[in-house]
Protein backbone atom coordinates (compact mmCIF):
# COMPACT_ATOMS: atom_id res chain seq x y z
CA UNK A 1 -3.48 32.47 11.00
CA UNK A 2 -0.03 31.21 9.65
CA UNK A 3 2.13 29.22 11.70
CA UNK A 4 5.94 28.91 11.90
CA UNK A 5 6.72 25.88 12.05
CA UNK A 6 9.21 23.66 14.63
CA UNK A 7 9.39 20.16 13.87
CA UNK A 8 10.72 17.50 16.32
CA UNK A 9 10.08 18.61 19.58
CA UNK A 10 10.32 15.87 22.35
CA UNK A 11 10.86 17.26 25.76
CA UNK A 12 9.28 20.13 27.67
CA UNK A 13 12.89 21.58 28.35
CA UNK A 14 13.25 21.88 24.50
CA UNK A 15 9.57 23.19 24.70
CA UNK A 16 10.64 25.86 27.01
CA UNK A 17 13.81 26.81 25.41
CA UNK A 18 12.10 27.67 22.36
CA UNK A 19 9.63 30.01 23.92
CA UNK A 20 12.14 31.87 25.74
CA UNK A 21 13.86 32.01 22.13
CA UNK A 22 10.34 33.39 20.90
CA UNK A 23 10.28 35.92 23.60
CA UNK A 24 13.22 37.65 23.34
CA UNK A 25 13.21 37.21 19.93
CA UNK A 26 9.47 39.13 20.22
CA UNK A 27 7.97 36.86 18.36
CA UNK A 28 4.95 38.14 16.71
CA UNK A 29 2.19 36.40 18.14
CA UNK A 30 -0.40 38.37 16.64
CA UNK A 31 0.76 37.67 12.96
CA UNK A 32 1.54 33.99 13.24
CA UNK A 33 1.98 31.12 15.72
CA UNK A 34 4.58 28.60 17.12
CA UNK A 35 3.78 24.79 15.99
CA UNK A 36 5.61 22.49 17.88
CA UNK A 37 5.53 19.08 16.27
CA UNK A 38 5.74 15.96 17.78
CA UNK A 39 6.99 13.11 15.84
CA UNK A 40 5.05 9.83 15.77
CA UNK A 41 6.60 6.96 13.60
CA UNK A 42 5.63 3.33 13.32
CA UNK A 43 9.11 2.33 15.41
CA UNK A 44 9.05 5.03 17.96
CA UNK A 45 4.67 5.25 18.47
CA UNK A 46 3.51 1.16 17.47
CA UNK A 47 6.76 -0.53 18.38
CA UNK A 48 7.77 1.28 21.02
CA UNK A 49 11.33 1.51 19.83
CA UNK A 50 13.79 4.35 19.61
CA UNK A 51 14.78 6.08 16.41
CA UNK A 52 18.44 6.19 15.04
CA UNK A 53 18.11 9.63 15.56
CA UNK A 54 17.75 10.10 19.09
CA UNK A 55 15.08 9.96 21.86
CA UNK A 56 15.41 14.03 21.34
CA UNK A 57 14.12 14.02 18.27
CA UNK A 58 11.71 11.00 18.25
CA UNK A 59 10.21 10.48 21.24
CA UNK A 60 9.97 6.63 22.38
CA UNK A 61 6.99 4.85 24.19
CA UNK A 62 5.36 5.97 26.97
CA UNK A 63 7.76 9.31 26.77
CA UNK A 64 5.21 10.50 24.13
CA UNK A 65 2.75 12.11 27.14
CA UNK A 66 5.56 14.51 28.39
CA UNK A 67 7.22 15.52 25.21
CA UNK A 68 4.93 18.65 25.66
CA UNK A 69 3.31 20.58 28.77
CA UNK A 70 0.96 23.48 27.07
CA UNK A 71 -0.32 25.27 30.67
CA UNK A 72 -0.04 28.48 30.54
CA UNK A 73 1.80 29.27 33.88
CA UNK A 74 5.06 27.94 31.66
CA UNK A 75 5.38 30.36 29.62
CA UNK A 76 4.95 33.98 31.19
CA UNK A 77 3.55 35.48 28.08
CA UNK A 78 0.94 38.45 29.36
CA UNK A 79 -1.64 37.68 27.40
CA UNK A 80 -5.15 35.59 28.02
CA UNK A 81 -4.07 32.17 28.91
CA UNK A 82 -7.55 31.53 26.53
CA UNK A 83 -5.78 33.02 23.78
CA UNK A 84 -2.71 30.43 23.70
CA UNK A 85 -5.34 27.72 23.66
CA UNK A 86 -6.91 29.76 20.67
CA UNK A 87 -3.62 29.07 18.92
CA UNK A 88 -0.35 31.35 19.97
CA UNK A 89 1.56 28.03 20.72
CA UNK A 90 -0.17 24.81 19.15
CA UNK A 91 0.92 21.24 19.53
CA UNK A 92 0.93 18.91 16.55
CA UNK A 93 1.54 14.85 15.99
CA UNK A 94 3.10 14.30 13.08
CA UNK A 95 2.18 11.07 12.31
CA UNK A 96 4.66 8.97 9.73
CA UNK A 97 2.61 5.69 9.14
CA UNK A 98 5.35 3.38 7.42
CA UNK A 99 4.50 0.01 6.52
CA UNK A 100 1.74 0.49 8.33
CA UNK A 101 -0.34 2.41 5.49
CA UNK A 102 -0.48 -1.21 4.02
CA UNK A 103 -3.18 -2.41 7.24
CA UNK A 104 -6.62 0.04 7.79
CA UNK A 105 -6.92 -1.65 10.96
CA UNK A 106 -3.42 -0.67 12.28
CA UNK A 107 -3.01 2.52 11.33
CA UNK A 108 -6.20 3.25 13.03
CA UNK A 109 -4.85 1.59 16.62
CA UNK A 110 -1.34 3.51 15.90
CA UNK A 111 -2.90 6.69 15.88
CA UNK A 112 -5.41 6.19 18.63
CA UNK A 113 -2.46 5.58 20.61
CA UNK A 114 -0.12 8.64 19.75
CA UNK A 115 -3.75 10.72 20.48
CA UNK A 116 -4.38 8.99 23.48
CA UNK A 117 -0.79 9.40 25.05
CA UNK A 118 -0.73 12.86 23.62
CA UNK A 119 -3.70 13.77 26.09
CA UNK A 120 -1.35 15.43 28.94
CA UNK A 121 -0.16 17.84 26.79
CA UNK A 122 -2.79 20.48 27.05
CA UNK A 123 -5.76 21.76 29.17
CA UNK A 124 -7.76 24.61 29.48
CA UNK A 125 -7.12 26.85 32.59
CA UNK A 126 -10.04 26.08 34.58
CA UNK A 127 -11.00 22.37 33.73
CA UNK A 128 -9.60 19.07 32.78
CA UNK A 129 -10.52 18.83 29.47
CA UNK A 130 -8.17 17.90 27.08
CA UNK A 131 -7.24 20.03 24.25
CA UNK A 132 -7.00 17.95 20.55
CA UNK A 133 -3.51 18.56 19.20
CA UNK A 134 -2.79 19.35 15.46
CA UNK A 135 -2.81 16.55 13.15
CA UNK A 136 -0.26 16.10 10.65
CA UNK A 137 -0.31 13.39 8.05
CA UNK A 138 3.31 12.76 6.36
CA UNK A 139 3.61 10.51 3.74
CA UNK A 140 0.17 9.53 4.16
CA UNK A 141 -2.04 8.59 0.61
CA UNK A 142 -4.41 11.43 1.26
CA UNK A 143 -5.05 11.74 -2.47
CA UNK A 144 -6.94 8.52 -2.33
CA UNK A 145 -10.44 8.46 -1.88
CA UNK A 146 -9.82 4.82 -0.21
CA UNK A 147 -8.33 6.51 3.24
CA UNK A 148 -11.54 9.10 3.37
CA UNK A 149 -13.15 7.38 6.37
CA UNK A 150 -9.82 8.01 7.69
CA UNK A 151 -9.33 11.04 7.16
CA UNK A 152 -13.07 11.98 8.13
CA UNK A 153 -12.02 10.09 11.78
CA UNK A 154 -8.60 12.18 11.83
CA UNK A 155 -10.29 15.12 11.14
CA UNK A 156 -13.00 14.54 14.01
CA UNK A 157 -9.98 13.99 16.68
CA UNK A 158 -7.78 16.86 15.91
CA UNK A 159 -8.26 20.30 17.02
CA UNK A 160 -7.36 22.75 13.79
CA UNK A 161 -7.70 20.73 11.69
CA UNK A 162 -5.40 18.60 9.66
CA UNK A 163 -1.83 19.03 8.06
CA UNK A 164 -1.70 17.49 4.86
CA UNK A 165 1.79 16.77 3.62
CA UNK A 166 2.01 17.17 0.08
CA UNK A 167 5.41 15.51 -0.37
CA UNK A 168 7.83 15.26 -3.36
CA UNK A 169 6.53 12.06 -5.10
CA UNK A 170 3.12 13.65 -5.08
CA UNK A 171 4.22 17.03 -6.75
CA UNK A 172 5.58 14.50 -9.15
CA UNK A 173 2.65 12.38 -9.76
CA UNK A 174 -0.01 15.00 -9.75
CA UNK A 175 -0.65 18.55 -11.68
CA UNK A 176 -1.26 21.09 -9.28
CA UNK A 177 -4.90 21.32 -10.60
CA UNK A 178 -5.46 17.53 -9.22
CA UNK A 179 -4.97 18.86 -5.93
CA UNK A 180 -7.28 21.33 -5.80
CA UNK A 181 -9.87 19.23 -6.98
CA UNK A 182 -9.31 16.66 -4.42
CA UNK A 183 -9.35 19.36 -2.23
CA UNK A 184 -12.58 20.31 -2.90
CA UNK A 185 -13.72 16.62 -2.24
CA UNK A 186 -12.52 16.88 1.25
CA UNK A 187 -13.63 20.42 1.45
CA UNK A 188 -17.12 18.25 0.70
CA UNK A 189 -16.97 16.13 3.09
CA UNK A 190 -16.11 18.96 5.97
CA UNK A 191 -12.35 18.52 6.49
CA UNK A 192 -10.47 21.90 6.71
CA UNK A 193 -7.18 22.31 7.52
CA UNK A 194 -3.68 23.02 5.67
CA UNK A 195 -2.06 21.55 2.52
CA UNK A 196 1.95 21.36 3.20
CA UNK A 197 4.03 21.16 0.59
CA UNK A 198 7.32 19.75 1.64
CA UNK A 199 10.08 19.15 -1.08
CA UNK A 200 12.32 17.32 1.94
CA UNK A 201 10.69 16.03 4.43
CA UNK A 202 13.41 16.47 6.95
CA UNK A 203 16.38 15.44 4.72
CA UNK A 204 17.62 19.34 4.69
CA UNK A 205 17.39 19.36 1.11
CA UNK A 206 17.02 23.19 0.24
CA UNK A 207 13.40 24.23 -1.02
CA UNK A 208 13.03 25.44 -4.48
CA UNK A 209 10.69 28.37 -4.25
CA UNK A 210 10.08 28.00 -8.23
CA UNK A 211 9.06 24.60 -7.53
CA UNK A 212 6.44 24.99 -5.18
CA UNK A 213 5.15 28.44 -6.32
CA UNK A 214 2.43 26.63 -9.21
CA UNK A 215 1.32 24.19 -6.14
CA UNK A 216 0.94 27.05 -3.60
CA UNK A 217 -0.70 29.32 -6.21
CA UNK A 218 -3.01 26.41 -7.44
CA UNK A 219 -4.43 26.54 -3.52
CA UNK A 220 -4.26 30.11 -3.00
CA UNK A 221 -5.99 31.18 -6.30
CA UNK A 222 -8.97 28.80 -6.22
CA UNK A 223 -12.12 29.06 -3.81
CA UNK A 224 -10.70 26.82 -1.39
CA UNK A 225 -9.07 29.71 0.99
CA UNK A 226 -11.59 29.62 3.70
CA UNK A 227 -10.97 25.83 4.63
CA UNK A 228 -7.39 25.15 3.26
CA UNK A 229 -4.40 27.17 4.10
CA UNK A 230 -0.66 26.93 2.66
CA UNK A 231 2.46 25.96 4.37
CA UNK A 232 6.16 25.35 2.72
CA UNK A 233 9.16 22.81 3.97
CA UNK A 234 12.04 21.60 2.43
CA UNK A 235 15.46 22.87 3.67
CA UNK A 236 14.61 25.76 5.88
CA UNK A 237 16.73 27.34 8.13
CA UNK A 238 17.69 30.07 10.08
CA UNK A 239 20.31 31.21 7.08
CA UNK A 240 17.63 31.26 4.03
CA UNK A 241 14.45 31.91 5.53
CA UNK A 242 14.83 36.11 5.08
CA UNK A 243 16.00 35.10 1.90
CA UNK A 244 13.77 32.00 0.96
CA UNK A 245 9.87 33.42 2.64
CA UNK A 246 9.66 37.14 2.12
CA UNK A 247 8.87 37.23 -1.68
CA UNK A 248 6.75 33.91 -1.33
CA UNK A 249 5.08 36.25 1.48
CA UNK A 250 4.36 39.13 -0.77
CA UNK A 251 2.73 36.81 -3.15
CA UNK A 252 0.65 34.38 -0.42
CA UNK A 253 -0.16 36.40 2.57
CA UNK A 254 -1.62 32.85 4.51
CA UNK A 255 1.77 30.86 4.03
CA UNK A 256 3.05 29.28 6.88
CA UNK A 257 6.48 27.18 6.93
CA UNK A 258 7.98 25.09 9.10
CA UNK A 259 12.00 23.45 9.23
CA UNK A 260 12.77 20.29 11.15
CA UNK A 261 16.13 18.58 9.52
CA UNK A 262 18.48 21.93 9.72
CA UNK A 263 17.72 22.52 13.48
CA UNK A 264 18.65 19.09 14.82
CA UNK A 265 21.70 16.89 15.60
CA UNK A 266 22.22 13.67 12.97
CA UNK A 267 21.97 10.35 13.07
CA UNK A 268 21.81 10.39 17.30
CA UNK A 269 24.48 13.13 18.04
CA UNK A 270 23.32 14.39 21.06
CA UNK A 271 20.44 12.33 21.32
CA UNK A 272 19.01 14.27 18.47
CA UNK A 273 18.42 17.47 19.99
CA UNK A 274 18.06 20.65 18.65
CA UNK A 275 21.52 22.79 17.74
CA UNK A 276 21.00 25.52 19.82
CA UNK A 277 22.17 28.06 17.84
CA UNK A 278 20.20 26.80 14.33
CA UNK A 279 17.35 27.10 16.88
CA UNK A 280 17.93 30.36 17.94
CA UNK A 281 18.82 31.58 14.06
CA UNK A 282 15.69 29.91 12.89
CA UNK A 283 13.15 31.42 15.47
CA UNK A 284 14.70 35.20 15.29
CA UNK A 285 14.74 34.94 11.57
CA UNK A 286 11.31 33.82 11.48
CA UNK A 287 9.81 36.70 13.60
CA UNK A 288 12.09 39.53 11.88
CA UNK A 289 10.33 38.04 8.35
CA UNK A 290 6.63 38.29 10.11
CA UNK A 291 7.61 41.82 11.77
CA UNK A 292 8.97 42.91 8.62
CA UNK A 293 5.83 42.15 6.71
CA UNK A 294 3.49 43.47 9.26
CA UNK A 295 5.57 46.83 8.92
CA UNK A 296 4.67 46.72 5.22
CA UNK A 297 1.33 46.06 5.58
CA UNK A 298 -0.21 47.32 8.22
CA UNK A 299 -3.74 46.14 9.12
CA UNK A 300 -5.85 49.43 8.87
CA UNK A 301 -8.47 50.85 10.50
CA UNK A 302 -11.95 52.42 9.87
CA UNK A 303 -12.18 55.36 12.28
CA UNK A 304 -16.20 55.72 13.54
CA UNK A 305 -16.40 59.70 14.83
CA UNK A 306 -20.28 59.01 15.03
CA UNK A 307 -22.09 60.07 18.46
């Protein structure tokens, strides 16, 4: 299923204001979901120390467990509360490592820790058991066989699978073909999830469709499908994505996107919170590109007039 993305979520008040968005937006649940992401840096998750962005953008400490509150009673969506767990509204650490990609050891107890303190976030309705979040890996040296036990370990924590940032430097370094075959390693070794390919990485510079479209197509085009999606970031925002995602849509029917750096106050304005009206922008542009598509395409059906 693909996934709009919302990147930098930190409180449940910001949690709930973007579901109410969603809903009166009527946000198409049944053609994509809401990904709230939770960021976890080495200052803000290992150090315990606030980002220069705000405590509303990167949540500090022991304020990690309530930066989200996934039971279903919150949202008042009439649907199967089973069905949100099944993915309508999914959490997701992103994890930003930092210096501490130079230290196996570390990275290992920094990301225990995020999981750990990410446990309150989400249970089923009728037991305790904690749900695994999404796990996103930004600027994280997945392209090296050297972090594979790592990965493997990720992988075995997280819920969906994992995110795999394919940042700028690596659409640099490596021909879209390289990807796919190291792809097909991890593919190998039984790690699904989604390849993101993110131009930005929260700066708000704008994506260049023309850029990514050999990377996405690389993915989309080989045999890989089944256990890798695509997602796009890089710039997105509620004033380019009916511009920006429909034709990429047309193309690759699985693409998911997410924005982070156009939706939030700078350098601690506000606390880094979201800019309620990017927010809003963002979330009804989103759903009038999904309902737009689904108009175009609808899924059809086999009628079965047999006795």
């Amino acid at each position: 299923m693909n996934y709009v993305g919302i990147s930098g979520v930190a409180t449940v008040a910001q949690q709930q204001r973007i579901v109410e968005i969603a809903r009166s937006a009527e946000f198409p649940f049944v053609e994509a979901s809401l990904l709230l992401g939770v960021k976890a840096t080495e200052t803000t998750q290992w150090q315990d120390q606030p980002n220069k962005n705000g405590r509303l953008w990167y949540p500090v400490g022991e304020d990690f467990r309530h930066s989200l509150d996934l039971e279903a009673n919150l949202y008042g969506i009439e649907i199967d509360p089973d069905l949100i767990y099944a993915g309508q509204i999914r959490p997701n650490i992103q994890f930003y490592f930092g210096d501490l990609i130079k230290n196996h050891h570390r990275v290992t107890s920094f990301t225990l820790r995020a999981l750990e303190r990410a446990k309150n976030w989400k249970r089923y309705a009728h037991s305790q058991e904690a749900v695994p979040p999404m796990v996103q890996l930004d600027m994280f040296p997945w392209m090296d066989a050297e972090w594979d036990s790592h990965l493997r370990g990720m992988y075995e924590k997280s819920n969906y699978g994992l995110i795999l940032q394919c940042h700028a430097d690596y659409m640099k370094e490596f021909h879209p073909y390289q990807i796919v075959r190291r792809l097909r390693i991890l593919k190998g070794m039984g790690i699904t999830g989604t390849v993101l390919f993110d131009s930005s990485h929260g700066r708000g510079i704008e994506l260049n469709p023309e850029a990514l479209r050999p990377f996405v197509g690389a993915v989309t085009d080989s045999e890989l499908g089944n256990n890798f999606t695509v997602g796009i970031a890089g710039g997105l925002s509620g004033d380019n994505v009916e511009e920006i995602i429909p034709p990429l849509l047309e193309e690759f029917d699985e693409l998911s996107w997410d924005a982070e750096g156009s939706l939030h106050y700078k350098n601690g304005e506000n606390d880094g919170d979201f800019i309620q009206l990017e927010l809003e922008k963002y979330i009804r542009a989103s759903a009038a590109v999904l309902k737009e598509y689904a108009a175009k395409h609808p899924i059809s059906t086999v009628r079965d007039d047999r006795p």
